[in-house]
Every structure is written in structure tokens, then in C-alpha cells.
PDB file of N, CA and C in Angstrom:
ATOM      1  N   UNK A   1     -56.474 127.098  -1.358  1.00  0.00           N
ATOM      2  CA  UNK A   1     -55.544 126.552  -0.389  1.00  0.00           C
ATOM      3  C   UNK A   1     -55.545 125.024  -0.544  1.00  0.00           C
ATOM      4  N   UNK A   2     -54.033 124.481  -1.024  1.00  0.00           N
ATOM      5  CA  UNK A   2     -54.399 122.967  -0.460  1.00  0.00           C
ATOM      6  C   UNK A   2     -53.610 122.425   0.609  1.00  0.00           C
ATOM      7  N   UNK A   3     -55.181 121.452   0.865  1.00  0.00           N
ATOM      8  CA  UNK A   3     -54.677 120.704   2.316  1.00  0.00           C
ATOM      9  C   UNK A   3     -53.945 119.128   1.594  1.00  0.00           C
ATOM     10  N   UNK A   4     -53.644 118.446   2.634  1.00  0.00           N
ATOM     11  CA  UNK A   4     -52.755 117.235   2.296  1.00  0.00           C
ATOM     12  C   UNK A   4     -54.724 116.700   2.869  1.00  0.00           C
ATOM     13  N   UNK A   5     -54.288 115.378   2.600  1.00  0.00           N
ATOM     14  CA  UNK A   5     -55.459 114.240   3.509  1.00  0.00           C
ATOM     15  C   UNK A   5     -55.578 114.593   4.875  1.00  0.00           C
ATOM     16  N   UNK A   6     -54.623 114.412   5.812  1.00  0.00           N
ATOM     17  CA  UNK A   6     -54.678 114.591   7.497  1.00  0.00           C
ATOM     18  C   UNK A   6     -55.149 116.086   7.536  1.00  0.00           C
ATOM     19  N   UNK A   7     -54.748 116.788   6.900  1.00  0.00           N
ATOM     20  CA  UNK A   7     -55.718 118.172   7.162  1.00  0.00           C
ATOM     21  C   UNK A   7     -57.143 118.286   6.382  1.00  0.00           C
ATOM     22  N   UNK A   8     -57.464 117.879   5.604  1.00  0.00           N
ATOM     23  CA  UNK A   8     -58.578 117.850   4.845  1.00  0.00           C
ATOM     24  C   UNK A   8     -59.671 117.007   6.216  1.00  0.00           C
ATOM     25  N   UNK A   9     -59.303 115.771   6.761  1.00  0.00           N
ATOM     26  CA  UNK A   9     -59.984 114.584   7.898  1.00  0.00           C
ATOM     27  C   UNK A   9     -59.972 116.031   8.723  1.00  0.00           C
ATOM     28  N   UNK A  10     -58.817 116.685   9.363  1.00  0.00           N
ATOM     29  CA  UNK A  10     -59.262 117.870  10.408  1.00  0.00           C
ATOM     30  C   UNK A  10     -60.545 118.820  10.496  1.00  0.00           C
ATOM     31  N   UNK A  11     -60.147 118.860   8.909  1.00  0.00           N
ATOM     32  CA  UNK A  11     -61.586 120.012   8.828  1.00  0.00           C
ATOM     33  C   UNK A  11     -62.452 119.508   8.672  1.00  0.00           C
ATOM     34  N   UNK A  12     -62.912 118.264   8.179  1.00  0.00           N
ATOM     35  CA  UNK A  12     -64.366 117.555   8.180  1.00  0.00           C
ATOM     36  C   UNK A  12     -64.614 117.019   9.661  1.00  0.00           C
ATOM     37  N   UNK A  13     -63.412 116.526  10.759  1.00  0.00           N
ATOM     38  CA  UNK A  13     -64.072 116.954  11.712  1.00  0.00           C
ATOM     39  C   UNK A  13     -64.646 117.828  13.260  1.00  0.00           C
ATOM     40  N   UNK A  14     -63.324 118.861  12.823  1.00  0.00           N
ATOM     41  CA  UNK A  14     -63.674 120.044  12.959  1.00  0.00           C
ATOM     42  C   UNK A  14     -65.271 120.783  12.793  1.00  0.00           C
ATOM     43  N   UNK A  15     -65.814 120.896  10.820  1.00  0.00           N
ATOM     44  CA  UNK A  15     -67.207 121.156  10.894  1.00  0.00           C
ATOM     45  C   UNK A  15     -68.056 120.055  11.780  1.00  0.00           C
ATOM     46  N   UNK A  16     -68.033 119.228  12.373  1.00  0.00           N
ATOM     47  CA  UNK A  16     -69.007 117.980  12.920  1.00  0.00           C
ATOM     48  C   UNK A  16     -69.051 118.635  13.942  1.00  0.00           C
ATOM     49  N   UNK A  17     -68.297 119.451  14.628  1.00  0.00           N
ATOM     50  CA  UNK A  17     -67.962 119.628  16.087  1.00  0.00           C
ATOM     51  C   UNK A  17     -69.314 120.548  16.681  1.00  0.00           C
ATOM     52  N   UNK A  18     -69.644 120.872  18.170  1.00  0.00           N
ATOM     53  CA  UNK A  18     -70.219 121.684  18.455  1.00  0.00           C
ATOM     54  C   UNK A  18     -69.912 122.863  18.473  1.00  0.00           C
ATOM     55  N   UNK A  19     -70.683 124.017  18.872  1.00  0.00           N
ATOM     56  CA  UNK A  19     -70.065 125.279  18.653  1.00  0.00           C
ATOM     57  C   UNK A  19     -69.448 125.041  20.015  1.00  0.00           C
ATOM     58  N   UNK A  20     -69.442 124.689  21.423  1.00  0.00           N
ATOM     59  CA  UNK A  20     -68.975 124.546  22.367  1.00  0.00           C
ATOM     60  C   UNK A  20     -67.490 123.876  22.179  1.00  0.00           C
ATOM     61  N   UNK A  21     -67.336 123.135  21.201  1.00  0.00           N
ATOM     62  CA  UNK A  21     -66.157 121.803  21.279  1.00  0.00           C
ATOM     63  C   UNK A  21     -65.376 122.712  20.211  1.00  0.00           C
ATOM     64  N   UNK A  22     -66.019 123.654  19.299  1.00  0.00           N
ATOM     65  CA  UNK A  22     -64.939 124.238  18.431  1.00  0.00           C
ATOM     66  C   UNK A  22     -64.174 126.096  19.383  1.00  0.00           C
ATOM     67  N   UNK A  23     -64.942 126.085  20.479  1.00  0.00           N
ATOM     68  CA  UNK A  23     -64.695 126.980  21.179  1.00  0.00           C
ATOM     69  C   UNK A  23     -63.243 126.316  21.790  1.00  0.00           C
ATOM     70  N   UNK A  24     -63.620 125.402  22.576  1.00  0.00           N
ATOM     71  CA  UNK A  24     -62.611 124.515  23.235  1.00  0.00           C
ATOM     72  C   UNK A  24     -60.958 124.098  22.434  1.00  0.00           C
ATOM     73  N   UNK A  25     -61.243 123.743  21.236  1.00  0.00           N
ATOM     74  CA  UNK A  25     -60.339 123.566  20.552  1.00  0.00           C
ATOM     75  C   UNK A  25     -59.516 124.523  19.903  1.00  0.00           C
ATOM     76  N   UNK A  26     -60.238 125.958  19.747  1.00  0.00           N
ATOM     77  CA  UNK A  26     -59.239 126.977  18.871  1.00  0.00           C
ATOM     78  C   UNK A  26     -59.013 127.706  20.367  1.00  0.00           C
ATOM     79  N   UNK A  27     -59.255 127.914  21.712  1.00  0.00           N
ATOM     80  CA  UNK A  27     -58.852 127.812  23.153  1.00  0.00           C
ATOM     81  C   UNK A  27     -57.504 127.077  22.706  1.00  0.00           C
ATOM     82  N   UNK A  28     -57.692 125.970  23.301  1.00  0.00           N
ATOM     83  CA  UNK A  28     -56.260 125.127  23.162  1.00  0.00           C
ATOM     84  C   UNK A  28     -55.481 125.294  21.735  1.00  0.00           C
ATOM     85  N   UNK A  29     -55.498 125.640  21.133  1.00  0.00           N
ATOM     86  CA  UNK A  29     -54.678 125.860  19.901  1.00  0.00           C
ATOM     87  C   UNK A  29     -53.985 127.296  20.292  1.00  0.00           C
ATOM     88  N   UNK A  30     -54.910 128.279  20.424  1.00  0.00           N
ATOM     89  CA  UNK A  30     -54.526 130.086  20.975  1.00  0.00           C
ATOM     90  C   UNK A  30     -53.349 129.501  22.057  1.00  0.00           C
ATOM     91  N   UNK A  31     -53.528 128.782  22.983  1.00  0.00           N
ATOM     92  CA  UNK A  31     -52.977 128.268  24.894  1.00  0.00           C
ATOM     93  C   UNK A  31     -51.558 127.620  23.950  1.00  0.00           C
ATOM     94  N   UNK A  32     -51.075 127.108  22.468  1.00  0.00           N
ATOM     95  CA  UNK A  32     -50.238 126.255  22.372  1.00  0.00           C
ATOM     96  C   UNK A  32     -49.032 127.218  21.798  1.00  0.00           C
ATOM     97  N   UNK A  33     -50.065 128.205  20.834  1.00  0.00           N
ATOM     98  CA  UNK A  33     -49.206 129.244  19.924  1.00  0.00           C
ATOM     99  C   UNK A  33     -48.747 129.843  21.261  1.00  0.00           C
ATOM    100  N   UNK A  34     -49.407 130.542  22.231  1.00  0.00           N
ATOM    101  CA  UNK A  34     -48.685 131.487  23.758  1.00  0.00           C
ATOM    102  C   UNK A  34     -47.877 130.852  23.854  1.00  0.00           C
ATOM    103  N   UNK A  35     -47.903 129.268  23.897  1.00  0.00           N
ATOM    104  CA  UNK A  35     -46.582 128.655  25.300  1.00  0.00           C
ATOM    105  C   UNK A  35     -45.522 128.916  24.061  1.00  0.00           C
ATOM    106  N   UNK A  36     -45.820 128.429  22.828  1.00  0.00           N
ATOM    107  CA  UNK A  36     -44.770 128.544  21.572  1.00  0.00           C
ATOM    108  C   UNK A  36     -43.929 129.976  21.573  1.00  0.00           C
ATOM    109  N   UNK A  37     -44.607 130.743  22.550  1.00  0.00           N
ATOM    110  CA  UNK A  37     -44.011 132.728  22.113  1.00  0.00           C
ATOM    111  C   UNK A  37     -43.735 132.867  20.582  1.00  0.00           C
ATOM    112  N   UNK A  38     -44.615 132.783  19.501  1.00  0.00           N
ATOM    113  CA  UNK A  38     -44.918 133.289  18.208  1.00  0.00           C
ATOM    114  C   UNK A  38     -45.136 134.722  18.474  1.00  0.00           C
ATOM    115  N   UNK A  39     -44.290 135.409  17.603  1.00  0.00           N
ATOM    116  CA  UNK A  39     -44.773 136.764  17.593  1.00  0.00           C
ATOM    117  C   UNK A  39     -45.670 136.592  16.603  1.00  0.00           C
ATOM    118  N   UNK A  40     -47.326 137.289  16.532  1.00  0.00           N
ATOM    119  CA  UNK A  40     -48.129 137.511  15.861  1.00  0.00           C
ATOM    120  C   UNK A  40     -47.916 138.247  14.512  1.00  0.00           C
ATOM    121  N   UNK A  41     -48.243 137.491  13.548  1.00  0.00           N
ATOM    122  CA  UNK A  41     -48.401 137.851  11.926  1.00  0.00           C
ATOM    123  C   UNK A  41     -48.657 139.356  11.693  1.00  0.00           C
ATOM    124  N   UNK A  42     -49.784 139.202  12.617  1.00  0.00           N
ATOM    125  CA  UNK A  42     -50.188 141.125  12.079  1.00  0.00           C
ATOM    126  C   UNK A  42     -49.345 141.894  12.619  1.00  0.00           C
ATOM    127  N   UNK A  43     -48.535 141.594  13.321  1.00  0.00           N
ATOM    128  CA  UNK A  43     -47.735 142.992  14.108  1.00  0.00           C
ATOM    129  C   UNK A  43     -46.312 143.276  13.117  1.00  0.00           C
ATOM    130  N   UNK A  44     -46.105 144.331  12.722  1.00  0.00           N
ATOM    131  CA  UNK A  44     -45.152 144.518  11.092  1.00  0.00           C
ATOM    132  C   UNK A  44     -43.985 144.987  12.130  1.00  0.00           C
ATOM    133  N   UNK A  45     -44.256 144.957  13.557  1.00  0.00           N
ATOM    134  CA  UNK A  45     -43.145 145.722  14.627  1.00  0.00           C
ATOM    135  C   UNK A  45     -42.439 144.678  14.971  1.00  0.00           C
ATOM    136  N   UNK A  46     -42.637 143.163  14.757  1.00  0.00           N
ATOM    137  CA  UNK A  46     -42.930 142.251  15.913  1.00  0.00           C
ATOM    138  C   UNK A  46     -41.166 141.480  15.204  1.00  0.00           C
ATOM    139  N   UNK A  47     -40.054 141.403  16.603  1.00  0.00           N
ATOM    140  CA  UNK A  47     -39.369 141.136  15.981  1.00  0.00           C
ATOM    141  C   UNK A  47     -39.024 139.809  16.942  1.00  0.00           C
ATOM    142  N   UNK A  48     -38.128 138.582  16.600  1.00  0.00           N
ATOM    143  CA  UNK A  48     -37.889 137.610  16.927  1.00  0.00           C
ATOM    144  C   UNK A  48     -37.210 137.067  18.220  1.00  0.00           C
ATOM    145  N   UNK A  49     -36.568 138.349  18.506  1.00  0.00           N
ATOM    146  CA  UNK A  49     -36.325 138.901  19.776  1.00  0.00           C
ATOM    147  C   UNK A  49     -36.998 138.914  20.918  1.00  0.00           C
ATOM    148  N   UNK A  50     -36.774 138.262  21.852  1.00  0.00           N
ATOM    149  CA  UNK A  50     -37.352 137.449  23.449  1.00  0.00           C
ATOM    150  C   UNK A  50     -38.363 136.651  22.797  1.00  0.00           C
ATOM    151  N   UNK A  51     -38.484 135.988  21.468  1.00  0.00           N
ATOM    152  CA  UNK A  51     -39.335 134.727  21.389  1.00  0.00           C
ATOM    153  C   UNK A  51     -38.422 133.426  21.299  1.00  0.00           C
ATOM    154  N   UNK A  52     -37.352 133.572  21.243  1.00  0.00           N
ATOM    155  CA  UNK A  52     -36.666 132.497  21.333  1.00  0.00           C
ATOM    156  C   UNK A  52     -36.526 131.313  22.263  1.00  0.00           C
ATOM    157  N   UNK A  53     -37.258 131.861  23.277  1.00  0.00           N
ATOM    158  CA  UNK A  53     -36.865 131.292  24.665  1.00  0.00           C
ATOM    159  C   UNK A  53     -36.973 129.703  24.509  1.00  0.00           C
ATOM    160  N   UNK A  54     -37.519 128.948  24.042  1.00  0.00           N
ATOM    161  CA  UNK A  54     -38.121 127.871  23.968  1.00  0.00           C
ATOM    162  C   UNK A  54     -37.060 126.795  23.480  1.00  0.00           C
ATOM    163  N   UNK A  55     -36.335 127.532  22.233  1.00  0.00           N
ATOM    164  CA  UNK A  55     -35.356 126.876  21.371  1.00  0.00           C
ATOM    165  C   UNK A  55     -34.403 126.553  21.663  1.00  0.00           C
ATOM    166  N   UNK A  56     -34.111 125.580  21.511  1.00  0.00           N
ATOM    167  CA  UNK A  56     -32.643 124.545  22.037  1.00  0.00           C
ATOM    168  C   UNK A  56     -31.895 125.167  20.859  1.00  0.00           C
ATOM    169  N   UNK A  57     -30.814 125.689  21.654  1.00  0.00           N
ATOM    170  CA  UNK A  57     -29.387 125.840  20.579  1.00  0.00           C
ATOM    171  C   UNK A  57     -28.231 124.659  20.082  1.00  0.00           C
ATOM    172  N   UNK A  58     -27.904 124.860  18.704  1.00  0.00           N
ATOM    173  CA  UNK A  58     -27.122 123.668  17.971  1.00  0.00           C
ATOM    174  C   UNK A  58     -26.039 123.677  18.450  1.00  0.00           C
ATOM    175  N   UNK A  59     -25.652 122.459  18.782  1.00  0.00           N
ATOM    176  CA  UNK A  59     -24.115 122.989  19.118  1.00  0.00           C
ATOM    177  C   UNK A  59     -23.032 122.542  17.841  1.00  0.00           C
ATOM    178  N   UNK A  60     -21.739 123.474  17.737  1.00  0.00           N
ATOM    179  CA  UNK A  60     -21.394 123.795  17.006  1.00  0.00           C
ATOM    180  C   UNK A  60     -20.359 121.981  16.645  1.00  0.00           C
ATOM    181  N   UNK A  61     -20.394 121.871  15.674  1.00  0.00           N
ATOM    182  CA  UNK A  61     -18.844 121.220  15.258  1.00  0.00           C
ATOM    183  C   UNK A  61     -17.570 121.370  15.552  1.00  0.00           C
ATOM    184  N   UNK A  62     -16.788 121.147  16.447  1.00  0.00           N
ATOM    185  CA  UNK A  62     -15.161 121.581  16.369  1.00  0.00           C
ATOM    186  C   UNK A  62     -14.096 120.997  15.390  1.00  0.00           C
TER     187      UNK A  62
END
């Protein structure tokens, strides 16, 4: 897998972290994907349908 620099700095300090502070942080990451309504990767059912809610629609050109 490659990372760019700003993700490579994440994960070095990410490993520094406590096991308490890396609890906390993939918490708030799980709390960001919910508010996002991502349908989950593993679900092969999971369709795009009522996740939209979030998304501002384009408006068209006349």
C-alpha cells in the first residue's frame, strides 16, 4: 500500500499513541463514517439508496 507523506506522519503518530488514545480515535473516526451514512464495504446487499441524505444536489445549467 502506498501512503503519500501526510499519511505516512499519521501512522507514525498513530503507533506513538496509547492504547486508550488509539481507542478514542478509531471511536471518532467509526462516529464520522455514521454521520457520513457510508454503506459498509462488506455488505454485497448494501445499496446507495437512503445514504444520500447528506449530499447537496448540483443544480442543473439552463
Amino acid at each position: 500500500m502506498d501512503l503519500n507523506r501526510q499519511e505516512k506522519q499519521l501512522v507514525r503518530l498513530f503507533r506513538d499513541c496509547t492504547k486508550e488514545q488509539r481507542i478514542l480515535i478509531l471511536d471518532a473516526v467509526n462516529e464520522m463514517v455514521l454521520a457520513q451514512k457510508v454503506p459498509p464495504l462488506d455488505d454485497p446487499k448494501a445499496t446507495l439508496s437512503g445514504y444520500q441524505d447528506n449530499v447537496l444536489p448540483f443544480k442543473k445549467k439552463a
